[in-house]
Protein backbone atom coordinates (compact mmCIF):
# COMPACT_ATOMS: atom_id res chain seq x y z
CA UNK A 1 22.49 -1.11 7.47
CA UNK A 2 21.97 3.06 6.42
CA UNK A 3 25.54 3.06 4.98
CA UNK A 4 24.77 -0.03 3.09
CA UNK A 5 20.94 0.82 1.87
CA UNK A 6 22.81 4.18 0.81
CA UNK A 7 25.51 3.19 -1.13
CA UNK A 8 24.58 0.03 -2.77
CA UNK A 9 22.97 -0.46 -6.09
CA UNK A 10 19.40 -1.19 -5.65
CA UNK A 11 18.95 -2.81 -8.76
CA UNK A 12 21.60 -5.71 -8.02
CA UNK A 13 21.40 -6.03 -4.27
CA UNK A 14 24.63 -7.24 -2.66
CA UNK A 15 25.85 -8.87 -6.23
CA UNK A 16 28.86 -6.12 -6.78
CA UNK A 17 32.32 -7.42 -4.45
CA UNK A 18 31.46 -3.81 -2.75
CA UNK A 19 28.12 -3.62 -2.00
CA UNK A 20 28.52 -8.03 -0.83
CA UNK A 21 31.41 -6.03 1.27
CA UNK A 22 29.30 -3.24 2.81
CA UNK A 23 27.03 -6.27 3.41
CA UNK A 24 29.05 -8.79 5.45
CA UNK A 25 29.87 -5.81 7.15
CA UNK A 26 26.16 -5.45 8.49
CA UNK A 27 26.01 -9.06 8.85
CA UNK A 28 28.95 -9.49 11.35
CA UNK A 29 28.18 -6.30 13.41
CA UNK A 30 24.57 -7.46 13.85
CA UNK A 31 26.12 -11.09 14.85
CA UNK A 32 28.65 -9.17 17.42
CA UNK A 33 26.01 -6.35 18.54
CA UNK A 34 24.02 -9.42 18.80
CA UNK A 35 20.70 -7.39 17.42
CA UNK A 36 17.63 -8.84 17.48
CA UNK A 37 16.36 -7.45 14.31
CA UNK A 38 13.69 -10.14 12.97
CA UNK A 39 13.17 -10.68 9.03
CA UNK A 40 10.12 -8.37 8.87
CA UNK A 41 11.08 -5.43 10.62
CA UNK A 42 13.89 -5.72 8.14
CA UNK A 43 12.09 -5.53 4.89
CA UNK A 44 9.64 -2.81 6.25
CA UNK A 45 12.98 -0.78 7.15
CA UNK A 46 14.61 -1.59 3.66
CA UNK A 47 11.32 -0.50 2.00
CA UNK A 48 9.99 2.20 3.86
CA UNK A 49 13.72 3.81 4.86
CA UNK A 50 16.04 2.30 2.37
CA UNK A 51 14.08 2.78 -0.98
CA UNK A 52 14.24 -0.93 -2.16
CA UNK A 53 11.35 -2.71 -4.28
CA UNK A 54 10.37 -5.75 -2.51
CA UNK A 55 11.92 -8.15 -4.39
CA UNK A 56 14.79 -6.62 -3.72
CA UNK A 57 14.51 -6.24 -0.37
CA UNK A 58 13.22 -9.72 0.13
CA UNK A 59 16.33 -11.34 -1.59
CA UNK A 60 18.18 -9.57 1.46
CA UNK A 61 16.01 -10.60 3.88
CA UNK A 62 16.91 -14.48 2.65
CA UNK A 63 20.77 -13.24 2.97
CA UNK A 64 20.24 -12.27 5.96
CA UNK A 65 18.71 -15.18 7.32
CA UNK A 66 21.18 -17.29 5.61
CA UNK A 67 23.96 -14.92 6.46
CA UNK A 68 23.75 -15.05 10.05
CA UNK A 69 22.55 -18.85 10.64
CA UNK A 70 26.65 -19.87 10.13
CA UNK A 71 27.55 -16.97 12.09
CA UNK A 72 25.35 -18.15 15.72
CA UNK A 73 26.68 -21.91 14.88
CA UNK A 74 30.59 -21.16 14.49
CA UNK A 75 29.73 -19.46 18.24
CA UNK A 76 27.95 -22.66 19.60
CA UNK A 77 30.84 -24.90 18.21
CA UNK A 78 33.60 -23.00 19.36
């Protein structure tokens, strides 16, 4: 998540192919880590550690919801 927040553009979010990169990234490692990070203690972190406005940060909280609801069904189903 730091070496995301760091090097992505905060104005954009994960829209650039590296930052969306740098983002899966998180995504899966969370899945496999299997971290139980909930959607608030995310955007606190993002806001309070990260530097990102709100909106920004709450567009990546939906991603991440989104993100890793395929990810915990492809493991049921396999």
């Amino acid at each position: 998540m730091q070496r995301f927040s760091i090097l992505a553009n905060h104005g954009t979010g994960s829209a650039h192919p590296l930052d969306r990169e740098r983002w899966f990234a998180f995504l899966l490692q969370c899945h496999q880590d299997r971290c139980e990070l909930d959607t608030d203690m995310l955007q606190r972190w993002l806001m309070e550690h990260g530097g990102w406005t709100f909106e920004r940060a709450s567009d990546l909280v939906i991603e991440y919801e989104f993100g890793r609801s395929p990810l915990k069904f492809a493991e049921r189903n396999v």
